[in-house]
PDB file of N, CA and C in Angstrom:
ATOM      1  N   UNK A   1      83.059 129.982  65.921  1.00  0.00           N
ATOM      2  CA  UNK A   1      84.207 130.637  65.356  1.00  0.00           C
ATOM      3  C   UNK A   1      85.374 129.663  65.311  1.00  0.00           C
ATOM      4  N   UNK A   2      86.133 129.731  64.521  1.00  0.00           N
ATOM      5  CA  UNK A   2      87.706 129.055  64.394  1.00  0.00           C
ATOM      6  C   UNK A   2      88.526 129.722  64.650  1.00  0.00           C
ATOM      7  N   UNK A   3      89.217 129.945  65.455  1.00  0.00           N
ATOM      8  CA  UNK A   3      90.549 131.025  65.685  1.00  0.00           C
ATOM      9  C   UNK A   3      91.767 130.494  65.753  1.00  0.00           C
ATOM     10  N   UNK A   4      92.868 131.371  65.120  1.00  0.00           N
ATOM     11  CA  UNK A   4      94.162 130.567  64.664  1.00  0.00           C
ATOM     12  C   UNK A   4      94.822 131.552  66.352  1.00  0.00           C
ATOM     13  N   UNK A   5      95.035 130.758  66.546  1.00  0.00           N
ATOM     14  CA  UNK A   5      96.032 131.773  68.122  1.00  0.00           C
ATOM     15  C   UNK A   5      97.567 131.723  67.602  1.00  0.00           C
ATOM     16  N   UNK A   6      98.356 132.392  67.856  1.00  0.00           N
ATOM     17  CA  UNK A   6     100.138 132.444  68.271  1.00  0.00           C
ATOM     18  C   UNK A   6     100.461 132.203  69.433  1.00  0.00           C
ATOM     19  N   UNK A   7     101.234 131.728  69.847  1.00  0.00           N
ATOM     20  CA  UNK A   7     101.939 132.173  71.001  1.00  0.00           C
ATOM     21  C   UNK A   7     102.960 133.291  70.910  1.00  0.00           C
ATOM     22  N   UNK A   8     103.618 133.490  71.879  1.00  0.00           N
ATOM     23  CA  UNK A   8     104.854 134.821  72.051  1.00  0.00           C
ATOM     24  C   UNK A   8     105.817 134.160  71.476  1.00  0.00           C
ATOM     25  N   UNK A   9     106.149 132.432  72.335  1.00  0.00           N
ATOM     26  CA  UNK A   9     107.190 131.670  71.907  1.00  0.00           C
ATOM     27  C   UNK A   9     106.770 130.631  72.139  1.00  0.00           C
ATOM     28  N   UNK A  10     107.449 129.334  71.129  1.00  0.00           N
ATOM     29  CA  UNK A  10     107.599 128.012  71.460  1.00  0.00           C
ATOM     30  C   UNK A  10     107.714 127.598  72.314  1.00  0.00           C
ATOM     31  N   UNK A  11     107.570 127.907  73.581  1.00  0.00           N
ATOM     32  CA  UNK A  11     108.357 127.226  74.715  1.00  0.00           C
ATOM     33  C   UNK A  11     107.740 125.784  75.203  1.00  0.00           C
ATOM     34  N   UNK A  12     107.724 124.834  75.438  1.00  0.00           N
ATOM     35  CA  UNK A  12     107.326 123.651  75.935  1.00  0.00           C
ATOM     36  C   UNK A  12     106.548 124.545  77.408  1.00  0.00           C
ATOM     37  N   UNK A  13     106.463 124.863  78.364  1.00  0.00           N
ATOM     38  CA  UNK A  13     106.004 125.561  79.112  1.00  0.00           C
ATOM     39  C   UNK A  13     104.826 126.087  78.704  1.00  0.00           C
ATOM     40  N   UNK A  14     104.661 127.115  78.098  1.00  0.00           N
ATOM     41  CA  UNK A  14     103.627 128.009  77.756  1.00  0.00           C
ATOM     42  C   UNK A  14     102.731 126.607  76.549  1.00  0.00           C
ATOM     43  N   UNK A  15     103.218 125.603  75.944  1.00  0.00           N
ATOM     44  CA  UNK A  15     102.435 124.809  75.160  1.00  0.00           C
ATOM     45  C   UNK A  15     101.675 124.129  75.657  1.00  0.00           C
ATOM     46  N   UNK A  16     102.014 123.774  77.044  1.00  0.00           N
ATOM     47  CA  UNK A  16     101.410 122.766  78.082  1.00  0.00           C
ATOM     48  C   UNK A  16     100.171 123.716  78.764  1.00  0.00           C
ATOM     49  N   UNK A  17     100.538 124.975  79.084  1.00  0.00           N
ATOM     50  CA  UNK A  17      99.734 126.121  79.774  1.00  0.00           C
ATOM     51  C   UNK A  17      98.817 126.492  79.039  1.00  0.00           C
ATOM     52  N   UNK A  18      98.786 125.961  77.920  1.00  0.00           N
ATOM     53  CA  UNK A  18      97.554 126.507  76.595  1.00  0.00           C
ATOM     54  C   UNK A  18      96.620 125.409  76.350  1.00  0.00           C
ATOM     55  N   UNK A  19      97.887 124.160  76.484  1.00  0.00           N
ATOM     56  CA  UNK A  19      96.629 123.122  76.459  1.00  0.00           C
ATOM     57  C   UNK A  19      95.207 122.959  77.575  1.00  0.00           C
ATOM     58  N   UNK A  20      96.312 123.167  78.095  1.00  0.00           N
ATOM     59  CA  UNK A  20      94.992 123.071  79.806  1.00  0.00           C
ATOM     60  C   UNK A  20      94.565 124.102  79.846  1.00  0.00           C
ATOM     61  N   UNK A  21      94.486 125.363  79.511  1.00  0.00           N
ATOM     62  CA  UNK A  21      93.497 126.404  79.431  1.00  0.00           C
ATOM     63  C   UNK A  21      92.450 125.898  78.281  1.00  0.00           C
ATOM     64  N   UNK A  22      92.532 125.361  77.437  1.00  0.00           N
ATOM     65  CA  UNK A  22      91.933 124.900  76.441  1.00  0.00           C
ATOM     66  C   UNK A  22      91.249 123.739  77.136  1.00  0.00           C
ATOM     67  N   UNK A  23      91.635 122.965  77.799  1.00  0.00           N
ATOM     68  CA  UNK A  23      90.718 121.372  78.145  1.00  0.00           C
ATOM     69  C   UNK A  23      90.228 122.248  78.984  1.00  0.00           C
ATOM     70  N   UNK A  24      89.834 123.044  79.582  1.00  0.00           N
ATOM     71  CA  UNK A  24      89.501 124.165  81.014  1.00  0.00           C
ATOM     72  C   UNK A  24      88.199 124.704  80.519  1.00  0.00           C
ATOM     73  N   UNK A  25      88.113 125.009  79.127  1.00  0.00           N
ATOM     74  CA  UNK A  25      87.190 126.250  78.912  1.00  0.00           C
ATOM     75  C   UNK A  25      85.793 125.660  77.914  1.00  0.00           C
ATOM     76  N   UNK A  26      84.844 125.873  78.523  1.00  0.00           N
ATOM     77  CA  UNK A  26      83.600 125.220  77.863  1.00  0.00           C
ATOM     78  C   UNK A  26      83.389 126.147  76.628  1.00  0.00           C
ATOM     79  N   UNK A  27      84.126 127.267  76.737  1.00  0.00           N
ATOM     80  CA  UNK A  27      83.928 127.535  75.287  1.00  0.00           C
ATOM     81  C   UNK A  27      84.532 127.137  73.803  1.00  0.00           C
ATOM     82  N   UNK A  28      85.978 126.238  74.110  1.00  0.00           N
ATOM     83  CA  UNK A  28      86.114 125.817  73.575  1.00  0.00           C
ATOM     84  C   UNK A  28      85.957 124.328  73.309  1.00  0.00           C
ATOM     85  N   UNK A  29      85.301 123.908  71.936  1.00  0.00           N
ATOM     86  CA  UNK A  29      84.602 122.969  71.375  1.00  0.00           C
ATOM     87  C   UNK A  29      85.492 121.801  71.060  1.00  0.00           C
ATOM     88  N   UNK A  30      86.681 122.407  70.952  1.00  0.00           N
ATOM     89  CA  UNK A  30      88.144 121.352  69.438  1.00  0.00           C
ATOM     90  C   UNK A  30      89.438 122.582  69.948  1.00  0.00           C
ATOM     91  N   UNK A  31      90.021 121.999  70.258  1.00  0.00           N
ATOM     92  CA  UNK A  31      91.383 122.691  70.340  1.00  0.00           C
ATOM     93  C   UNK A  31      92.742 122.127  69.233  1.00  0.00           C
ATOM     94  N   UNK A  32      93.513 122.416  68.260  1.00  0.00           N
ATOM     95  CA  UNK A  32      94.588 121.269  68.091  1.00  0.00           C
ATOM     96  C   UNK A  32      95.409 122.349  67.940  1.00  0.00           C
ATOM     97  N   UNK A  33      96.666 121.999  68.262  1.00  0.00           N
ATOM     98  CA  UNK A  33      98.161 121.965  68.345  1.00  0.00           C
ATOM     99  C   UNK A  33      98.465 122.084  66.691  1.00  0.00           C
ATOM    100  N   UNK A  34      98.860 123.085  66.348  1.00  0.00           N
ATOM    101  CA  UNK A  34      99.098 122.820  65.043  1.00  0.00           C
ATOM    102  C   UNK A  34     100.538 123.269  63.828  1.00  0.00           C
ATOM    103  N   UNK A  35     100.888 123.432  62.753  1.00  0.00           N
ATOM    104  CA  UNK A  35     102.229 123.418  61.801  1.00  0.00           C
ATOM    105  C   UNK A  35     101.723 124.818  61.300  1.00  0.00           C
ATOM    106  N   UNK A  36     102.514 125.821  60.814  1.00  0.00           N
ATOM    107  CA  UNK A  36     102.066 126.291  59.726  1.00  0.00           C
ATOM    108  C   UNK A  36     102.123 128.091  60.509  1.00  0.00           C
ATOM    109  N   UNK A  37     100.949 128.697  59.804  1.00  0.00           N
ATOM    110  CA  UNK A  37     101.130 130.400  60.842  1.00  0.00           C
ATOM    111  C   UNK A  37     100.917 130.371  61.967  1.00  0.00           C
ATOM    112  N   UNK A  38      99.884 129.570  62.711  1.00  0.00           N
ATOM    113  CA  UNK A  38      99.435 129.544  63.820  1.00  0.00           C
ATOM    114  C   UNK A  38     100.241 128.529  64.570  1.00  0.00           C
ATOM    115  N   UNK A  39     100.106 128.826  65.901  1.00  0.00           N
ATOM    116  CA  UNK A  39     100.645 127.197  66.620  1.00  0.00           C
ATOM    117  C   UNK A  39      99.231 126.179  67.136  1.00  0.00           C
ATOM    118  N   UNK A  40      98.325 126.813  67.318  1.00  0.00           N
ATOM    119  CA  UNK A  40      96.715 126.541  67.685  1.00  0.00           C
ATOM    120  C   UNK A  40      95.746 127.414  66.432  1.00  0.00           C
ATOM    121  N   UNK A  41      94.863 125.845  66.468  1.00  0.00           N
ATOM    122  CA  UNK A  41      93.376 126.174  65.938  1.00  0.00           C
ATOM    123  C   UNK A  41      92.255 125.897  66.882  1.00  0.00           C
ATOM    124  N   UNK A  42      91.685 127.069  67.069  1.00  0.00           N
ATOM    125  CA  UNK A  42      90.573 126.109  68.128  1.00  0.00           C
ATOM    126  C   UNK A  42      89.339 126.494  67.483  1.00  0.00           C
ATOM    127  N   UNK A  43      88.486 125.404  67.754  1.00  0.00           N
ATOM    128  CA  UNK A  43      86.748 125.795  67.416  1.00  0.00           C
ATOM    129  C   UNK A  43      85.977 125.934  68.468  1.00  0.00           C
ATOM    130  N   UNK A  44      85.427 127.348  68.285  1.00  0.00           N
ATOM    131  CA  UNK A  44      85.104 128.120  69.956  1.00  0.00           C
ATOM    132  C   UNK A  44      83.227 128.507  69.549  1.00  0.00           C
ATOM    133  N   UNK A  45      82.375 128.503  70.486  1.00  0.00           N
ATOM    134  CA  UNK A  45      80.932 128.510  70.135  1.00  0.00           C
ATOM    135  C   UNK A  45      80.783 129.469  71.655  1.00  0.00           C
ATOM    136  N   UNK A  46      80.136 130.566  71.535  1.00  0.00           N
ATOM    137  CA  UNK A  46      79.257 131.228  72.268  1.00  0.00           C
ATOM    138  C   UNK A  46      77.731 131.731  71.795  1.00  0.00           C
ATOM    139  N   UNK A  47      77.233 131.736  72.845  1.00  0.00           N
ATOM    140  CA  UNK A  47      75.915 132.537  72.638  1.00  0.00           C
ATOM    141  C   UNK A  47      75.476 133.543  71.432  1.00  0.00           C
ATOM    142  N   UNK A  48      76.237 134.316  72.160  1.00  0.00           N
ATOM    143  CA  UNK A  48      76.139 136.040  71.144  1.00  0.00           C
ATOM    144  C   UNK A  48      77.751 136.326  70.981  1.00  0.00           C
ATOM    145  N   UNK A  49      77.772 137.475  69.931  1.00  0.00           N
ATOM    146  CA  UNK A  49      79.247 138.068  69.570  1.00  0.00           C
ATOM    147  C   UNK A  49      79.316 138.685  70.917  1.00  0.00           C
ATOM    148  N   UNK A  50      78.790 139.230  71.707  1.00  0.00           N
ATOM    149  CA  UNK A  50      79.206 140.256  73.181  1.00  0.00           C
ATOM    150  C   UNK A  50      79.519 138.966  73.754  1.00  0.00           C
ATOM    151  N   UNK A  51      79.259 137.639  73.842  1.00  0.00           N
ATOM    152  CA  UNK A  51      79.616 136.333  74.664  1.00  0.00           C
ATOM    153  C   UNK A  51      81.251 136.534  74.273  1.00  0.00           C
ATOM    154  N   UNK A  52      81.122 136.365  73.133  1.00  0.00           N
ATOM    155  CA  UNK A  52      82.486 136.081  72.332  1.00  0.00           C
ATOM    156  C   UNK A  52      83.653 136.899  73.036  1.00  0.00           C
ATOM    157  N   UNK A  53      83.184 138.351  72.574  1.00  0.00           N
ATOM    158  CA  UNK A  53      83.560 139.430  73.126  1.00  0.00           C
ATOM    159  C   UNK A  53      84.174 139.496  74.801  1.00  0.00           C
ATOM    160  N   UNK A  54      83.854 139.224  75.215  1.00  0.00           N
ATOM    161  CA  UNK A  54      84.051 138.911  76.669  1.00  0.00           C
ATOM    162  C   UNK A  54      85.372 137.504  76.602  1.00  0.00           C
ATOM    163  N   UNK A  55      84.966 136.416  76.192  1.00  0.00           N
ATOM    164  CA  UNK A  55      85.650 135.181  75.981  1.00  0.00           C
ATOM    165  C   UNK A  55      86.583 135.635  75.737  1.00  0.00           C
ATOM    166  N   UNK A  56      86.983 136.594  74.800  1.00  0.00           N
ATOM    167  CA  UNK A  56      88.472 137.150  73.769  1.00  0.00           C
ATOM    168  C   UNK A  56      89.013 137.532  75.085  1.00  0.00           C
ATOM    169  N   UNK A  57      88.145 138.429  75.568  1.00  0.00           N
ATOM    170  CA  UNK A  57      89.944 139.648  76.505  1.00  0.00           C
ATOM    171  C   UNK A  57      90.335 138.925  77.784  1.00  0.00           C
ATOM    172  N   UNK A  58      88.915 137.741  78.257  1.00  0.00           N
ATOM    173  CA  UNK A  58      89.545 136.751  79.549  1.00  0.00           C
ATOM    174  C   UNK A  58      90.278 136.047  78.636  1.00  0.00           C
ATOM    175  N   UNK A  59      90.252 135.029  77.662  1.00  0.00           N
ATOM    176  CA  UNK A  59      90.848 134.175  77.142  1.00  0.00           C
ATOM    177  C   UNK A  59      92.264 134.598  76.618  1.00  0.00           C
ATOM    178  N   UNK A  60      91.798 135.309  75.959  1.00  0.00           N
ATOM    179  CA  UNK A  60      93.277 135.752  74.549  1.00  0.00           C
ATOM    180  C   UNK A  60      94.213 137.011  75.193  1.00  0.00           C
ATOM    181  N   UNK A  61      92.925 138.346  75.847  1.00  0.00           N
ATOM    182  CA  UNK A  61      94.031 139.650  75.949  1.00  0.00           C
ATOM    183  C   UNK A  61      94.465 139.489  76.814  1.00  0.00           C
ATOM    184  N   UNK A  62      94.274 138.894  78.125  1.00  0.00           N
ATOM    185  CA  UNK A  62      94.441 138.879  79.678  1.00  0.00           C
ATOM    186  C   UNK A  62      95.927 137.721  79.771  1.00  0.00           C
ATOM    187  N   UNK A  63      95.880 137.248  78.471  1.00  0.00           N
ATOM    188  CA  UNK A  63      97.301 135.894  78.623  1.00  0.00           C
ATOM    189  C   UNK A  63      98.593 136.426  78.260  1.00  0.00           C
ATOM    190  N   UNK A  64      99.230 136.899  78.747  1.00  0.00           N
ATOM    191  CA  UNK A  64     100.431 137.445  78.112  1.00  0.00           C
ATOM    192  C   UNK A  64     101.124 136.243  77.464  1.00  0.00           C
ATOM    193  N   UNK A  65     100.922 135.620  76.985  1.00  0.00           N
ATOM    194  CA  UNK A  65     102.178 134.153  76.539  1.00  0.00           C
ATOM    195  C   UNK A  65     101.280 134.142  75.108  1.00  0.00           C
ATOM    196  N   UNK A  66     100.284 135.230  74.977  1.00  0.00           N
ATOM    197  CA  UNK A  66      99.885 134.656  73.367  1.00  0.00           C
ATOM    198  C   UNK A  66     100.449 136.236  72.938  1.00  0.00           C
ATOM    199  N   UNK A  67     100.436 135.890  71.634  1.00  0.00           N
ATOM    200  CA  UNK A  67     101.346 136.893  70.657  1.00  0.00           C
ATOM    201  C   UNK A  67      99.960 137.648  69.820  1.00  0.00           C
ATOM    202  N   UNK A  68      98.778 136.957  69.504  1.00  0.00           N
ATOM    203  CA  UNK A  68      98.227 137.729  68.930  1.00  0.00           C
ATOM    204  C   UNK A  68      97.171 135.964  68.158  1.00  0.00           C
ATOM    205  N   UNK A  69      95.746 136.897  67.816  1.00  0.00           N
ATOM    206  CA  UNK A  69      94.922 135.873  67.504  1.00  0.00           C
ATOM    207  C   UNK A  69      93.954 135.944  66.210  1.00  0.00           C
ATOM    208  N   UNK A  70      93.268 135.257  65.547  1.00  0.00           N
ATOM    209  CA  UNK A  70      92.468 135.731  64.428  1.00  0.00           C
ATOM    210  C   UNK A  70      91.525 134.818  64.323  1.00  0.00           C
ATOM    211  N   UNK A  71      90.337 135.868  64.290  1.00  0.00           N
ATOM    212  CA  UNK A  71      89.127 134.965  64.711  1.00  0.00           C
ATOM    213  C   UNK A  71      88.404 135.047  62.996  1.00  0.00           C
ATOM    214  N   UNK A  72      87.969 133.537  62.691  1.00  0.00           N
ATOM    215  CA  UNK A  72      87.027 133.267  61.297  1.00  0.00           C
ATOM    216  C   UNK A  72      85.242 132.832  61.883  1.00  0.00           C
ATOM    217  N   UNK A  73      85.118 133.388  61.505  1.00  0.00           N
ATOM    218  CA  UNK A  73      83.105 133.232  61.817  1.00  0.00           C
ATOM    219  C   UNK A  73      82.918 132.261  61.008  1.00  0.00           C
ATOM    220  N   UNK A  74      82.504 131.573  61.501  1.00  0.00           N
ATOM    221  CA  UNK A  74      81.635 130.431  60.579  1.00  0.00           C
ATOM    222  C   UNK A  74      80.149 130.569  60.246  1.00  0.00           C
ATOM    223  N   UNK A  75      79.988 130.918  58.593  1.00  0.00           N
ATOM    224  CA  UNK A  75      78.624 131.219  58.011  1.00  0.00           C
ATOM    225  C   UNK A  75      78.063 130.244  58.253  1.00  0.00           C
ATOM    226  N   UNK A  76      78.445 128.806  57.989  1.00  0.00           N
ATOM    227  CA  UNK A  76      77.553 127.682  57.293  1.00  0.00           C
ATOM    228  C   UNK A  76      78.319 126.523  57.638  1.00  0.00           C
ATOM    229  N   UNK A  77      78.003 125.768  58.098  1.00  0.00           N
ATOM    230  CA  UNK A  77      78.443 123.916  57.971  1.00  0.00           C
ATOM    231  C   UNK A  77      77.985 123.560  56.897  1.00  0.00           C
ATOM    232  N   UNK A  78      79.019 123.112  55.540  1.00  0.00           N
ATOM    233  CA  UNK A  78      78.901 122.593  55.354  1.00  0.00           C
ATOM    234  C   UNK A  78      79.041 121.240  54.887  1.00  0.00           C
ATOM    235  N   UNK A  79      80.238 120.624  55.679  1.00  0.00           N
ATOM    236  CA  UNK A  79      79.763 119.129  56.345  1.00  0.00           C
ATOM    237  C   UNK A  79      80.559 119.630  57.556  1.00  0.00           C
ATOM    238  N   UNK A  80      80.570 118.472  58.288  1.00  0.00           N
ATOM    239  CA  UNK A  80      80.909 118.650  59.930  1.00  0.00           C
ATOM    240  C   UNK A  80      81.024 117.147  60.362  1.00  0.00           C
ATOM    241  N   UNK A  81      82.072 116.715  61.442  1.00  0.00           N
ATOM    242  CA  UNK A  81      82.284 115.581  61.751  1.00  0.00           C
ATOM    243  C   UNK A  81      83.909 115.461  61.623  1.00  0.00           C
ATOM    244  N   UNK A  82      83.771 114.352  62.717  1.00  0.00           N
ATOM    245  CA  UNK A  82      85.508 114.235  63.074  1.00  0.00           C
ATOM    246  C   UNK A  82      85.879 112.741  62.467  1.00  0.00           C
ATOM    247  N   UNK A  83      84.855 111.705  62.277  1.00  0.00           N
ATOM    248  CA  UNK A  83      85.310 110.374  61.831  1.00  0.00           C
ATOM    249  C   UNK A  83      86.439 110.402  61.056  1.00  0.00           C
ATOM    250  N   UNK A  84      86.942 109.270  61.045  1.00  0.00           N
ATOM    251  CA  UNK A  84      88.084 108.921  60.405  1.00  0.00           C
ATOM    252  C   UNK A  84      88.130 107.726  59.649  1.00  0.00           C
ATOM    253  N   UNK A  85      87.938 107.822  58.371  1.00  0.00           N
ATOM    254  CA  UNK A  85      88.013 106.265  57.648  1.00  0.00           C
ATOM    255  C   UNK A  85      88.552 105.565  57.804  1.00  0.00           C
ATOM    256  N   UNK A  86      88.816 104.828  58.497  1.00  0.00           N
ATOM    257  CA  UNK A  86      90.041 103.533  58.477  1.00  0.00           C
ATOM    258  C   UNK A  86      89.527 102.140  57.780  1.00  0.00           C
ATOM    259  N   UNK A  87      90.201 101.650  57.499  1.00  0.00           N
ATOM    260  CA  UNK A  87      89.818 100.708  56.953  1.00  0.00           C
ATOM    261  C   UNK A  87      90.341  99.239  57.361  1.00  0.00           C
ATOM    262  N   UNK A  88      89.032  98.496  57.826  1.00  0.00           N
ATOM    263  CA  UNK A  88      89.436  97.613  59.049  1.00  0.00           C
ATOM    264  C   UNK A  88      90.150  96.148  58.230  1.00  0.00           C
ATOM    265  N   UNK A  89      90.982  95.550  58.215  1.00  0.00           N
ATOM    266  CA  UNK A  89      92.075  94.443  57.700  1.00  0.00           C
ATOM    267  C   UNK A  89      91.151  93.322  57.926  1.00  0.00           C
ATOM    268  N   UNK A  90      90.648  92.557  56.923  1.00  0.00           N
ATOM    269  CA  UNK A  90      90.428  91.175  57.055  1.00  0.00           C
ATOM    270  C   UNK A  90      91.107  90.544  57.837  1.00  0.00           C
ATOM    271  N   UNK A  91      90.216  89.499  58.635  1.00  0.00           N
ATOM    272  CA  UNK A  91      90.757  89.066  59.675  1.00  0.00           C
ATOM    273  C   UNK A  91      91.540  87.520  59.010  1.00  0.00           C
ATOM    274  N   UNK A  92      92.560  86.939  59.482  1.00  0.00           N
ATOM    275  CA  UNK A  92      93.701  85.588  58.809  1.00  0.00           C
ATOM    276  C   UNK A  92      92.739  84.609  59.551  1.00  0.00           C
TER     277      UNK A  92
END
């Protein structure tokens, strides 16, 4: 799944408290910090939807510092990978 999380508020506090719940949790795969509706995207993998299910109300309902969350199922990869093209400078 990909889930866009909120927080309640911006606070530098609660941003730091999300990160490390995030480096914390084997369910999540990819966490980033992000611009836009959400303040977090994370890419989260369980077992079964009742796995999931469970993950949500420890993870998401039980945190009072998040505002609210929206979870996207992922049908299909199709591509996948984090590389990054760079392109390496001839050496002088």
């Amino acid at each position: 799944m990909l889930v866009l999380v909120s927080l309640e508020r911006e606070r530098s506090d609660m941003i730091d408290d999300f990160k490390k719940a995030i480096k914390s949790s084997a369910e999540v795969i990819n966490g980033f910090y992000v611009t836009g509706d959400a303040d977090f995207v994370l890419y989260i993998t369980t077992r079964s939807m009742e796995e999931y299910e469970q993950f949500t109300r420890r993870f998401f309902y039980d945190n009072p510092n998040i505002k609210g969350c929206k979870t996207i199922v992922i049908m299909d990869r199709a591509k996948a990978g984090f590389a990054v093209p760079i392109e390496i400078p001839p050496e002088a």
